[in-house]
PDB file of N, CA and C in Angstrom:
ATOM      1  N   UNK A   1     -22.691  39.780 -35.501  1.00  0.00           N
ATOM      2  CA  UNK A   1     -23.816  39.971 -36.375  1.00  0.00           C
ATOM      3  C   UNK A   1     -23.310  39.967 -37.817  1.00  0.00           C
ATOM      4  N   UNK A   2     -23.950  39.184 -38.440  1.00  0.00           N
ATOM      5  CA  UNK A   2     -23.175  39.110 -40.538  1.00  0.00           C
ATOM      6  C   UNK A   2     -23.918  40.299 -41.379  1.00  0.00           C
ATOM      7  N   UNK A   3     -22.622  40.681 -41.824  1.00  0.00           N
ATOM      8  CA  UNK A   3     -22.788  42.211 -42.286  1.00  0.00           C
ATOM      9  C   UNK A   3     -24.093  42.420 -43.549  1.00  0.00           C
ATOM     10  N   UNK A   4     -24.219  40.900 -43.993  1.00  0.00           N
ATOM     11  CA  UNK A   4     -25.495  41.341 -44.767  1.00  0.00           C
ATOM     12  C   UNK A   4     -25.112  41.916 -45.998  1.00  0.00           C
ATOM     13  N   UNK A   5     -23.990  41.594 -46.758  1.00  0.00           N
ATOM     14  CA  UNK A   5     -23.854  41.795 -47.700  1.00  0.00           C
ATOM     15  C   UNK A   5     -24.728  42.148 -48.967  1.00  0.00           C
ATOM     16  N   UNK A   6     -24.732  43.420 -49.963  1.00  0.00           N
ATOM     17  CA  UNK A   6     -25.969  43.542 -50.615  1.00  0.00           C
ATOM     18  C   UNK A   6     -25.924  42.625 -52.165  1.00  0.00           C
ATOM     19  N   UNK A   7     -24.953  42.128 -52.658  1.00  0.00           N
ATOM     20  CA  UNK A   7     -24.416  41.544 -53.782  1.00  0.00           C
ATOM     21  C   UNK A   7     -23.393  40.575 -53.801  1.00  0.00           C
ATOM     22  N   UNK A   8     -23.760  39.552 -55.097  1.00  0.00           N
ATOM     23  CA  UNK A   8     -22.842  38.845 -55.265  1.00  0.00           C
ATOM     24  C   UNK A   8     -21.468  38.976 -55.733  1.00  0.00           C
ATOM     25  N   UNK A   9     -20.237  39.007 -55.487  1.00  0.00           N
ATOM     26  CA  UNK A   9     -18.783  39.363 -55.593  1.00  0.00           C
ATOM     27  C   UNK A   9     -18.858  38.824 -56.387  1.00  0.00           C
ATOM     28  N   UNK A  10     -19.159  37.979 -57.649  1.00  0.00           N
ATOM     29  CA  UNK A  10     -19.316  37.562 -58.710  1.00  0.00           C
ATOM     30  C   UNK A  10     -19.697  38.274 -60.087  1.00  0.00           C
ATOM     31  N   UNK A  11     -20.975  37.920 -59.623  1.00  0.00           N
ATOM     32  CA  UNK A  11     -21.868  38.526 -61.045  1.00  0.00           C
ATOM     33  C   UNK A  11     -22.664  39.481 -60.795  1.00  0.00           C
ATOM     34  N   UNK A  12     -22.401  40.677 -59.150  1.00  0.00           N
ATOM     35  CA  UNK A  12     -22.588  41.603 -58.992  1.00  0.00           C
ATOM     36  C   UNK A  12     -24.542  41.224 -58.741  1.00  0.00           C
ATOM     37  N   UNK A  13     -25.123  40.123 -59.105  1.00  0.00           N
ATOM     38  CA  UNK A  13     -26.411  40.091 -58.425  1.00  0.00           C
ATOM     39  C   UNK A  13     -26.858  40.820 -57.201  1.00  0.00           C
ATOM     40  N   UNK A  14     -27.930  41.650 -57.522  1.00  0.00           N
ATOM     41  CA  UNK A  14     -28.428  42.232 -56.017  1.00  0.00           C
ATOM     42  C   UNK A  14     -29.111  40.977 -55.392  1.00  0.00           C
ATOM     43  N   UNK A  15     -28.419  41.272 -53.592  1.00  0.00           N
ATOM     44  CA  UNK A  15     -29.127  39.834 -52.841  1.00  0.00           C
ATOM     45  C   UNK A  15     -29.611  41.261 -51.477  1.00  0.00           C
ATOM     46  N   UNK A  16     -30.702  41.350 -51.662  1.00  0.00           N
ATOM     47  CA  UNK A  16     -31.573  42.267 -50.846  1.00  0.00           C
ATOM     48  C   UNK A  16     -31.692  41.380 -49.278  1.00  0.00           C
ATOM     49  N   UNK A  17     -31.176  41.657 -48.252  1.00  0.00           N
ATOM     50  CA  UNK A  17     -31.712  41.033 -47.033  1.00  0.00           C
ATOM     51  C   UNK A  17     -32.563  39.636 -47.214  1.00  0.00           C
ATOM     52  N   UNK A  18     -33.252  39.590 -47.742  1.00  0.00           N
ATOM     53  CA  UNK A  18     -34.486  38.564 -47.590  1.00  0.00           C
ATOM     54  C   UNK A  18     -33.763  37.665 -48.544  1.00  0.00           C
ATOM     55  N   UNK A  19     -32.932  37.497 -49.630  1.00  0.00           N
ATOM     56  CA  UNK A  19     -32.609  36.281 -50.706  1.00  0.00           C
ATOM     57  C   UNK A  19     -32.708  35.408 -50.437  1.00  0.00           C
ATOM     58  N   UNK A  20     -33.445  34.500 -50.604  1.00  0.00           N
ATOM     59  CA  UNK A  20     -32.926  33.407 -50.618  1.00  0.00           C
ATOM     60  C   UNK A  20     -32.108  32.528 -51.080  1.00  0.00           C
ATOM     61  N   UNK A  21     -31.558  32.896 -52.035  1.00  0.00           N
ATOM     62  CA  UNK A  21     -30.312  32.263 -53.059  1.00  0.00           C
ATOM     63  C   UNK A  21     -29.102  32.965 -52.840  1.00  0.00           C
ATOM     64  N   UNK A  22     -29.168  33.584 -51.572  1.00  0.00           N
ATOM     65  CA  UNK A  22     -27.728  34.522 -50.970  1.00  0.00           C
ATOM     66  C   UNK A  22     -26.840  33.385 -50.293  1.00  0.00           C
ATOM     67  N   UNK A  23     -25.900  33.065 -50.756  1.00  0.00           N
ATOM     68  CA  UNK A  23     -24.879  32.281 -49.680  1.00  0.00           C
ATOM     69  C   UNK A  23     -23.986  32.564 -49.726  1.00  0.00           C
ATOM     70  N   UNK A  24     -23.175  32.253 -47.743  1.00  0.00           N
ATOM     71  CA  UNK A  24     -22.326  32.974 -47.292  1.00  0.00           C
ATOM     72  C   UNK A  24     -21.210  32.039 -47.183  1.00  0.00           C
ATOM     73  N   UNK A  25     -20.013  32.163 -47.028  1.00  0.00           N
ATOM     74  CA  UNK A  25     -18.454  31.235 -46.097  1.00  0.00           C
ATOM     75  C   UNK A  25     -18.318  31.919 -44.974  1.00  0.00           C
ATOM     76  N   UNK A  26     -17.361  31.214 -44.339  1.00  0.00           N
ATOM     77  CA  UNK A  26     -17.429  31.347 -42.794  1.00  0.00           C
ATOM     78  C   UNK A  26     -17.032  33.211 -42.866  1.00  0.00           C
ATOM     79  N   UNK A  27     -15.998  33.245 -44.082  1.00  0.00           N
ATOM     80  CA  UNK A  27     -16.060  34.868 -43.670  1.00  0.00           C
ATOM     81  C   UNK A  27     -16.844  36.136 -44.184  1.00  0.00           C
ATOM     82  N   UNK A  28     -18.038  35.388 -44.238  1.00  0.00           N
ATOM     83  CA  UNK A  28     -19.450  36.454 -44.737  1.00  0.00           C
ATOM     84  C   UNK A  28     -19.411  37.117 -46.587  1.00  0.00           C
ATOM     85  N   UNK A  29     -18.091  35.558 -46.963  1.00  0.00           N
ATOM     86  CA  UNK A  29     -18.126  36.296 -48.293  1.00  0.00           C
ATOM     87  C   UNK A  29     -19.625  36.052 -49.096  1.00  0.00           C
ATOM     88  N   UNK A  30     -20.183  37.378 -50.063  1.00  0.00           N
ATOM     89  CA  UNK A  30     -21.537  36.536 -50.129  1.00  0.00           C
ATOM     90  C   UNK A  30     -21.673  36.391 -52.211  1.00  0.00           C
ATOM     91  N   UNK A  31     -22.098  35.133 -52.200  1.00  0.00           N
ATOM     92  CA  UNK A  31     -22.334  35.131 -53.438  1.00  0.00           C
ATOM     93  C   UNK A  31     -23.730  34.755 -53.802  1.00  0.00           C
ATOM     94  N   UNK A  32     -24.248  34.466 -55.121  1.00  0.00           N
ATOM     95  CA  UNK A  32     -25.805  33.979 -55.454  1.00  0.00           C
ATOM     96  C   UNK A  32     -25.454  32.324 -55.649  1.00  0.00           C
ATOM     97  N   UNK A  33     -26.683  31.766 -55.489  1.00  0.00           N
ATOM     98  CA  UNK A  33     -26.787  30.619 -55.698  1.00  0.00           C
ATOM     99  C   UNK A  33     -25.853  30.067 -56.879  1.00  0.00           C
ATOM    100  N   UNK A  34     -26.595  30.747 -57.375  1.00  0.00           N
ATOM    101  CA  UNK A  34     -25.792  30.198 -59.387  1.00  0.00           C
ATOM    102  C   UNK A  34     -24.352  30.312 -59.006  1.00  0.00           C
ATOM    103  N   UNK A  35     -23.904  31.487 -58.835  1.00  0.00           N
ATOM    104  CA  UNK A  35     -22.414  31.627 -59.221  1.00  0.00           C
ATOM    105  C   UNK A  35     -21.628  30.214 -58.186  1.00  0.00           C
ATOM    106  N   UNK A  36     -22.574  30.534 -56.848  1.00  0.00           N
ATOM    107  CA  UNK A  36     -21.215  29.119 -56.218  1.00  0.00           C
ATOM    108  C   UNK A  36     -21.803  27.681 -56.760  1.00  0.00           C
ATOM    109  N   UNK A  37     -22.893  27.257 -57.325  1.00  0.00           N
ATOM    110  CA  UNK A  37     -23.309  25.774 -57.946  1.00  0.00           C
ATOM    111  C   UNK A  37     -22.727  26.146 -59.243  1.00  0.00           C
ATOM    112  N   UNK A  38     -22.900  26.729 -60.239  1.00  0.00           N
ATOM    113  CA  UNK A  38     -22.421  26.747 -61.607  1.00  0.00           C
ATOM    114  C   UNK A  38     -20.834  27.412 -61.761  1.00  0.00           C
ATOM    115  N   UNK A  39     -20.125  28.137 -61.049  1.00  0.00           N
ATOM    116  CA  UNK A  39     -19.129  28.775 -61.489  1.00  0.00           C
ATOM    117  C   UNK A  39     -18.107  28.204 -60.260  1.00  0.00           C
ATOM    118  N   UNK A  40     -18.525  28.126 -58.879  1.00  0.00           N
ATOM    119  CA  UNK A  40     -17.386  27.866 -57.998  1.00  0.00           C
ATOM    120  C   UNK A  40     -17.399  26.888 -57.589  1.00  0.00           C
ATOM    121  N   UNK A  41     -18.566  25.438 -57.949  1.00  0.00           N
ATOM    122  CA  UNK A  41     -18.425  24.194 -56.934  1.00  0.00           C
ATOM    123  C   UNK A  41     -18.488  24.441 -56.098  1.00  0.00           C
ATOM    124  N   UNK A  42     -19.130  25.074 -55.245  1.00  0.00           N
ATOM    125  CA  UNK A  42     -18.874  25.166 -53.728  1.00  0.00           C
ATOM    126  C   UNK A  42     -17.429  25.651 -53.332  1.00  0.00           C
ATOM    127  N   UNK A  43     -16.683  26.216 -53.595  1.00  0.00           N
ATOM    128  CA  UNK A  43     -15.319  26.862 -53.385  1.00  0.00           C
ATOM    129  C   UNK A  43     -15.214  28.426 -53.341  1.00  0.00           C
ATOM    130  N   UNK A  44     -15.288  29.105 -51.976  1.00  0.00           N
ATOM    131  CA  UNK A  44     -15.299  30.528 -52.065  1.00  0.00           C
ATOM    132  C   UNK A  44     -13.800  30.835 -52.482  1.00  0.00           C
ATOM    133  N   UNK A  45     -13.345  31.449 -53.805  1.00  0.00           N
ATOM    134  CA  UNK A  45     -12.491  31.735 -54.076  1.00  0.00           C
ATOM    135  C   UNK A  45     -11.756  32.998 -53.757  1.00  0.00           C
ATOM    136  N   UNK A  46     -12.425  33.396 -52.149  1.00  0.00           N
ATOM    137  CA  UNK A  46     -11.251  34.403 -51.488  1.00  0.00           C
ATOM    138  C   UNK A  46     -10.589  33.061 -50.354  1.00  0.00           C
ATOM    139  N   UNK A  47     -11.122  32.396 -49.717  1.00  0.00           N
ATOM    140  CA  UNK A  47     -10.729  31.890 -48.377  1.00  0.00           C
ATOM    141  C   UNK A  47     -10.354  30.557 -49.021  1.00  0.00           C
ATOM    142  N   UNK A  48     -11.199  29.892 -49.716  1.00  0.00           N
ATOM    143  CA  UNK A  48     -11.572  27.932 -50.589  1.00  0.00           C
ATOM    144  C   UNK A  48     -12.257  27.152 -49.065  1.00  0.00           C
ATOM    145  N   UNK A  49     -12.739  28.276 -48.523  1.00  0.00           N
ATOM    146  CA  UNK A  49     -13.818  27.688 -48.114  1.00  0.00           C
ATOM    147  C   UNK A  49     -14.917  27.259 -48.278  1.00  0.00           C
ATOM    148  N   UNK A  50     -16.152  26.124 -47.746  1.00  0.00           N
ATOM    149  CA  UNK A  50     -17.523  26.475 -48.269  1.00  0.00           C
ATOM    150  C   UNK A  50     -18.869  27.249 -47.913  1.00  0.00           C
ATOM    151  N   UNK A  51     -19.408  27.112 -48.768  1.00  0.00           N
ATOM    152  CA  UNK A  51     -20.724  27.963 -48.485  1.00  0.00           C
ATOM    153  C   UNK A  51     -22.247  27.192 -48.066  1.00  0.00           C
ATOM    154  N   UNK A  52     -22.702  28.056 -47.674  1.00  0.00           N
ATOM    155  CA  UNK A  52     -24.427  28.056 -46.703  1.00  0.00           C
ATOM    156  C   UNK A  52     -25.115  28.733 -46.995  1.00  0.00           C
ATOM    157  N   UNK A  53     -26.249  28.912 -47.017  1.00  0.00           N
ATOM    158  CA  UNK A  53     -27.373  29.913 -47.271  1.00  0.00           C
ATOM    159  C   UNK A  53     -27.351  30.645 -45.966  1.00  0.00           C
ATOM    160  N   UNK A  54     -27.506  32.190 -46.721  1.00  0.00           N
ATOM    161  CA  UNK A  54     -27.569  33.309 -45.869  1.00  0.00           C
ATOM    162  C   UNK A  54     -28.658  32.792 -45.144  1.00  0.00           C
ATOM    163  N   UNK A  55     -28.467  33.527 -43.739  1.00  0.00           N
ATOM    164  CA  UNK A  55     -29.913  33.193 -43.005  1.00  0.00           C
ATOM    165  C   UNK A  55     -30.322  35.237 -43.247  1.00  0.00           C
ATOM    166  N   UNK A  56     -31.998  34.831 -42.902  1.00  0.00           N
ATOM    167  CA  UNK A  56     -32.733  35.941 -43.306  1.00  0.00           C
ATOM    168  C   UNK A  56     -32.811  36.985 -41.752  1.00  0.00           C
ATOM    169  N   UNK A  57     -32.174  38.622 -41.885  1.00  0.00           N
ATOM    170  CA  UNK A  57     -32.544  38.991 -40.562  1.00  0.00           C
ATOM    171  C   UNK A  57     -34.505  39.280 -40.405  1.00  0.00           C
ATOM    172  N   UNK A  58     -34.799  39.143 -39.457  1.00  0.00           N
ATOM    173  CA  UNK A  58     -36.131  39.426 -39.105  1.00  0.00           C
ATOM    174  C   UNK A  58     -36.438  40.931 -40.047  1.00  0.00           C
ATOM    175  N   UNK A  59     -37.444  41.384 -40.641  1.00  0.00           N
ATOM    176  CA  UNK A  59     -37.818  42.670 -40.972  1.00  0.00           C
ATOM    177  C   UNK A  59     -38.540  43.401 -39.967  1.00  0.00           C
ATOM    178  N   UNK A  60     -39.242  42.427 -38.629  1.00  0.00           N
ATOM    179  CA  UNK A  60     -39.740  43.386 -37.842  1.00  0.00           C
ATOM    180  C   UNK A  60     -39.407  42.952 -36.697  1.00  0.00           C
ATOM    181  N   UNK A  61     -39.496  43.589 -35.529  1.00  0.00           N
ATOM    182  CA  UNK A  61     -38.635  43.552 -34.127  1.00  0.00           C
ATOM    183  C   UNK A  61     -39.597  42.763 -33.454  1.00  0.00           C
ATOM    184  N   UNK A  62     -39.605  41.558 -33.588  1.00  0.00           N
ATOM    185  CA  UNK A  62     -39.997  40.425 -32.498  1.00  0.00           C
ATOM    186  C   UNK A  62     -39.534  40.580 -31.742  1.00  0.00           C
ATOM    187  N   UNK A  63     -38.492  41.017 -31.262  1.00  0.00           N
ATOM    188  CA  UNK A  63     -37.808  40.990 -29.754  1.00  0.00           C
ATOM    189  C   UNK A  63     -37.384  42.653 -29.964  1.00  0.00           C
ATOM    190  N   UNK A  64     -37.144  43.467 -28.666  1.00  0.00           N
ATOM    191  CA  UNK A  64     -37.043  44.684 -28.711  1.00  0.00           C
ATOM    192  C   UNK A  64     -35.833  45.187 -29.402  1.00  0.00           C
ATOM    193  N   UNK A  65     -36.013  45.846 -30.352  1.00  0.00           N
ATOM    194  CA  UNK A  65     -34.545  46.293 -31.340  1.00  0.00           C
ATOM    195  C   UNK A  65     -33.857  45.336 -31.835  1.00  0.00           C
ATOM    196  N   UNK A  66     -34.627  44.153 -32.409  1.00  0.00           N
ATOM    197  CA  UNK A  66     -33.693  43.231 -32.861  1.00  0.00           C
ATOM    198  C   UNK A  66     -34.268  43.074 -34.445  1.00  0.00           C
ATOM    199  N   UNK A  67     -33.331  43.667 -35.339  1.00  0.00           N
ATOM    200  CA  UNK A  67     -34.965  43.264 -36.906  1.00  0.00           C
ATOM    201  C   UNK A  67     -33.475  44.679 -38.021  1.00  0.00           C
ATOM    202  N   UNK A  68     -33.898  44.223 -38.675  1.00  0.00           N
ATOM    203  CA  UNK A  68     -33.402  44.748 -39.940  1.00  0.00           C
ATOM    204  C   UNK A  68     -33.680  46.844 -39.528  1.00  0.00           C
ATOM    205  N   UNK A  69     -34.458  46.905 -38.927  1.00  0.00           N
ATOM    206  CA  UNK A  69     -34.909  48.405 -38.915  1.00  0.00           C
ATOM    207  C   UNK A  69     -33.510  48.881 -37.713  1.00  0.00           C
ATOM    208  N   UNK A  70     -33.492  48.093 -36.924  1.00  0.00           N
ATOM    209  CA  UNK A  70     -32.215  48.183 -36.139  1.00  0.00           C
ATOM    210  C   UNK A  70     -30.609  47.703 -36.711  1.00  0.00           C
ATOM    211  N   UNK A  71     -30.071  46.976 -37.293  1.00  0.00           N
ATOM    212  CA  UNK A  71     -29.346  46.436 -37.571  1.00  0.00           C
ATOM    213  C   UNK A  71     -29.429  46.170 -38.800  1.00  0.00           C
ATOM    214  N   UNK A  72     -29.405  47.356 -39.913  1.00  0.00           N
ATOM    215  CA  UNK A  72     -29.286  47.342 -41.529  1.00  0.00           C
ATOM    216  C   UNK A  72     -28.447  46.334 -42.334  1.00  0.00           C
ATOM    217  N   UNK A  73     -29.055  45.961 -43.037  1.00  0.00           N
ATOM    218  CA  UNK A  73     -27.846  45.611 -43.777  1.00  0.00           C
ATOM    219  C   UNK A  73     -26.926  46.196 -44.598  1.00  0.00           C
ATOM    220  N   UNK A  74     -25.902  45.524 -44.749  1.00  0.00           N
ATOM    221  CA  UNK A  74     -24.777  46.240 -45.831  1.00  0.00           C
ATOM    222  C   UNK A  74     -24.986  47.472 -47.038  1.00  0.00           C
ATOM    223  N   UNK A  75     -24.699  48.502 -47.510  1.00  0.00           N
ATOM    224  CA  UNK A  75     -24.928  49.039 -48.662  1.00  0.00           C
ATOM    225  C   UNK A  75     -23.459  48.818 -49.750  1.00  0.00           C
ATOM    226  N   UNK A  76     -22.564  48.518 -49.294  1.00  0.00           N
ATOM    227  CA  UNK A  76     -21.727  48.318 -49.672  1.00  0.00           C
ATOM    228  C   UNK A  76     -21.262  47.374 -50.080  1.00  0.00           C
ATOM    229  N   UNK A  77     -21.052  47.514 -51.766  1.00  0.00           N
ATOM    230  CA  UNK A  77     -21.161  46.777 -52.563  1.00  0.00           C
ATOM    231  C   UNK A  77     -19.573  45.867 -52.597  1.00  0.00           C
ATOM    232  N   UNK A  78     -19.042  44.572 -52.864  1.00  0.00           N
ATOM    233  CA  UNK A  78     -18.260  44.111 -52.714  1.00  0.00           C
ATOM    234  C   UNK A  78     -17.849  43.209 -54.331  1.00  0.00           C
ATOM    235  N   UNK A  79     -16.717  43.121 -54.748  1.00  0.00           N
ATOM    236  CA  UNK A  79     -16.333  42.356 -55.916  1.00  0.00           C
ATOM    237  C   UNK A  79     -14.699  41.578 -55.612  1.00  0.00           C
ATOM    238  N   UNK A  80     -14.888  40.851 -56.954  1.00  0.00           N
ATOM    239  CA  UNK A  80     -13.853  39.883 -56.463  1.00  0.00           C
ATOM    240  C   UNK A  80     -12.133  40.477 -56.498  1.00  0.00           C
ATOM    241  N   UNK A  81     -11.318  40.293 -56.341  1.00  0.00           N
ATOM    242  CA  UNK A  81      -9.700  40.595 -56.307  1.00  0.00           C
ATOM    243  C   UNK A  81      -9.439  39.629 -56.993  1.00  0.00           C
ATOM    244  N   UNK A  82      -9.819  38.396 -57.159  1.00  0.00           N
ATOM    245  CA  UNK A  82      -9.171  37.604 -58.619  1.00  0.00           C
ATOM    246  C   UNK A  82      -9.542  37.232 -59.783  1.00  0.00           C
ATOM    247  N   UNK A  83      -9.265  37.152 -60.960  1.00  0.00           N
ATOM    248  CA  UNK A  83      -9.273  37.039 -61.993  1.00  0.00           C
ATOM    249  C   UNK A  83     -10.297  35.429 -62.187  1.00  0.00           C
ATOM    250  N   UNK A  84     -10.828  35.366 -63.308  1.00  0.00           N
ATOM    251  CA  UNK A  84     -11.643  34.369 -63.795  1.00  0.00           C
ATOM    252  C   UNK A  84     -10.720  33.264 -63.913  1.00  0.00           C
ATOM    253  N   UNK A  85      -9.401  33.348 -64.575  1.00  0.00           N
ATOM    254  CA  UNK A  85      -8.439  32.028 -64.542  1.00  0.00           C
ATOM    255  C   UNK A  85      -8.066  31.672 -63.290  1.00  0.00           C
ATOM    256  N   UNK A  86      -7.730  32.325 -62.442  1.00  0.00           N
ATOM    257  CA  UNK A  86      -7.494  32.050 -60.927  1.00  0.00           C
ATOM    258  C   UNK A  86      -8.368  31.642 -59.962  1.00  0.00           C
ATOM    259  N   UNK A  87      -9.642  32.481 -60.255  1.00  0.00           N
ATOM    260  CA  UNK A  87     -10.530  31.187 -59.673  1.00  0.00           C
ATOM    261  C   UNK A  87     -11.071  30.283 -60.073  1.00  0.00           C
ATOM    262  N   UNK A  88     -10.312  29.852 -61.571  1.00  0.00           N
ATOM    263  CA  UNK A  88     -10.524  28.116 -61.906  1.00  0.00           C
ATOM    264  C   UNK A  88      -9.451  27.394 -61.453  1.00  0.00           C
ATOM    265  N   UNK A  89      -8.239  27.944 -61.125  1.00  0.00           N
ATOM    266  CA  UNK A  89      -7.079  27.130 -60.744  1.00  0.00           C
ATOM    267  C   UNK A  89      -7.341  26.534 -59.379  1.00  0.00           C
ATOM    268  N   UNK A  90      -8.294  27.457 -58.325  1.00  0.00           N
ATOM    269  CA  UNK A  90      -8.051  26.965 -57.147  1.00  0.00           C
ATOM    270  C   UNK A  90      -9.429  26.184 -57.046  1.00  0.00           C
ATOM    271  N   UNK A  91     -10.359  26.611 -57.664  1.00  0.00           N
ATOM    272  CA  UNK A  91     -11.532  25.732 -57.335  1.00  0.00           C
ATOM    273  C   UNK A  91     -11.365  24.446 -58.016  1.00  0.00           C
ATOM    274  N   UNK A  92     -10.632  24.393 -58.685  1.00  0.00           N
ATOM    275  CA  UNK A  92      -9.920  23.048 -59.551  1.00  0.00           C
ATOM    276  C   UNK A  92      -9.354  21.787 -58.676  1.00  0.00           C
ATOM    277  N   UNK A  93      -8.378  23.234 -57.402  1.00  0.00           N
ATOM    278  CA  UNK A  93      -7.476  22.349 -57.014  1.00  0.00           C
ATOM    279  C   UNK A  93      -8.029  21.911 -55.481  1.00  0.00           C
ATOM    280  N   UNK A  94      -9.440  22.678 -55.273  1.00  0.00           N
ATOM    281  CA  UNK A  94     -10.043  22.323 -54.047  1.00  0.00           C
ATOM    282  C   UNK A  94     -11.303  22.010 -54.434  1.00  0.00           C
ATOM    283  N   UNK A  95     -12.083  21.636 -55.206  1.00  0.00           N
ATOM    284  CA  UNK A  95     -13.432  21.214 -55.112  1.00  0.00           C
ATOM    285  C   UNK A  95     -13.648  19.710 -54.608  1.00  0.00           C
ATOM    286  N   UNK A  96     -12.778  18.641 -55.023  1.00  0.00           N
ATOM    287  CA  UNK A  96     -12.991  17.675 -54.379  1.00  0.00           C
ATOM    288  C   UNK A  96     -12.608  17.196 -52.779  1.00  0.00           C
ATOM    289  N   UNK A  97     -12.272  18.386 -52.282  1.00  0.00           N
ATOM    290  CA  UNK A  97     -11.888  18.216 -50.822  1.00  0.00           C
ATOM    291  C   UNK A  97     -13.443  18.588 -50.352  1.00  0.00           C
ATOM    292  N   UNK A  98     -13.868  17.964 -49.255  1.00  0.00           N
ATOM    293  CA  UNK A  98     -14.981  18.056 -48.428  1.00  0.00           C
ATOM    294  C   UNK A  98     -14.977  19.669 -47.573  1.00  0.00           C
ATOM    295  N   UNK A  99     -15.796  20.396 -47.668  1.00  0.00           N
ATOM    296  CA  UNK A  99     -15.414  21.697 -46.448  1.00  0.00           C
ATOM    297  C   UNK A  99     -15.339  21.198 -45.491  1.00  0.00           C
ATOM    298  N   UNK A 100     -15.663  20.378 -45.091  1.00  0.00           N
ATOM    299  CA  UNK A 100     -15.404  20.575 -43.528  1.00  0.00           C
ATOM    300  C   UNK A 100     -14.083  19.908 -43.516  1.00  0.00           C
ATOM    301  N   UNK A 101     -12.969  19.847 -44.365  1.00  0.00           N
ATOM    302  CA  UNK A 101     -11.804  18.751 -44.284  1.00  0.00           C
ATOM    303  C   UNK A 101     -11.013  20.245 -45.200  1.00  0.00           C
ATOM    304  N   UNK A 102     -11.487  21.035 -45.567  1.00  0.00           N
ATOM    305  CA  UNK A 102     -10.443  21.932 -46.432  1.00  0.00           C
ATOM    306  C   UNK A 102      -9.739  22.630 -45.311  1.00  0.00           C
TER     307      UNK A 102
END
């Protein structure tokens, strides 16, 4: 189950369950739209993997105990470990590789 991150490791944007401009990499890192089109190229600068749009959990239990009221999302807020020059060096040195080929 994806932990549902509440913010972007970026620019600290709140991405509330429902965002739609929440996107994730394979390892649930989550950023806002803007920051990975305008700042990362598509390059998650913990893994240089790419990113997808969060999918939305249900808010109400269509199926028994399955919905946001059961399975919260994250409160815990997450930020980056590298520096603004460092994640131009690598998104530099990986943006023109395809994700599915990085």
């Amino acid at each position: 189950m994806l932990e549902l991150r509440p913010n972007c490791e970026m620019c600290d944007k709140d991405l509330p369950p429902n965002a739609t401009d929440a996107r994730i990499c394979s390892y649930e890192c989550t950023f806002c739209a803007s920051c990975v089109e305008d700042v990362l190229q598509n390059v998650c600068p913990n893994c240089a993997g790419g990113f997808v749009p969060r999918p939305i959990r249900p808010a109400l239990d269509r199926r028994a105990k399955v919905s946001l009221a059961y399975q919260p999302a994250s409160t815990t807020r997450r930020g980056l470990k590298y520096d603004l020059d460092d994640i131009a060096r690598q998104t530099a040195k990986t943006k023109h590789i395809a994700p599915q080929d990085r």
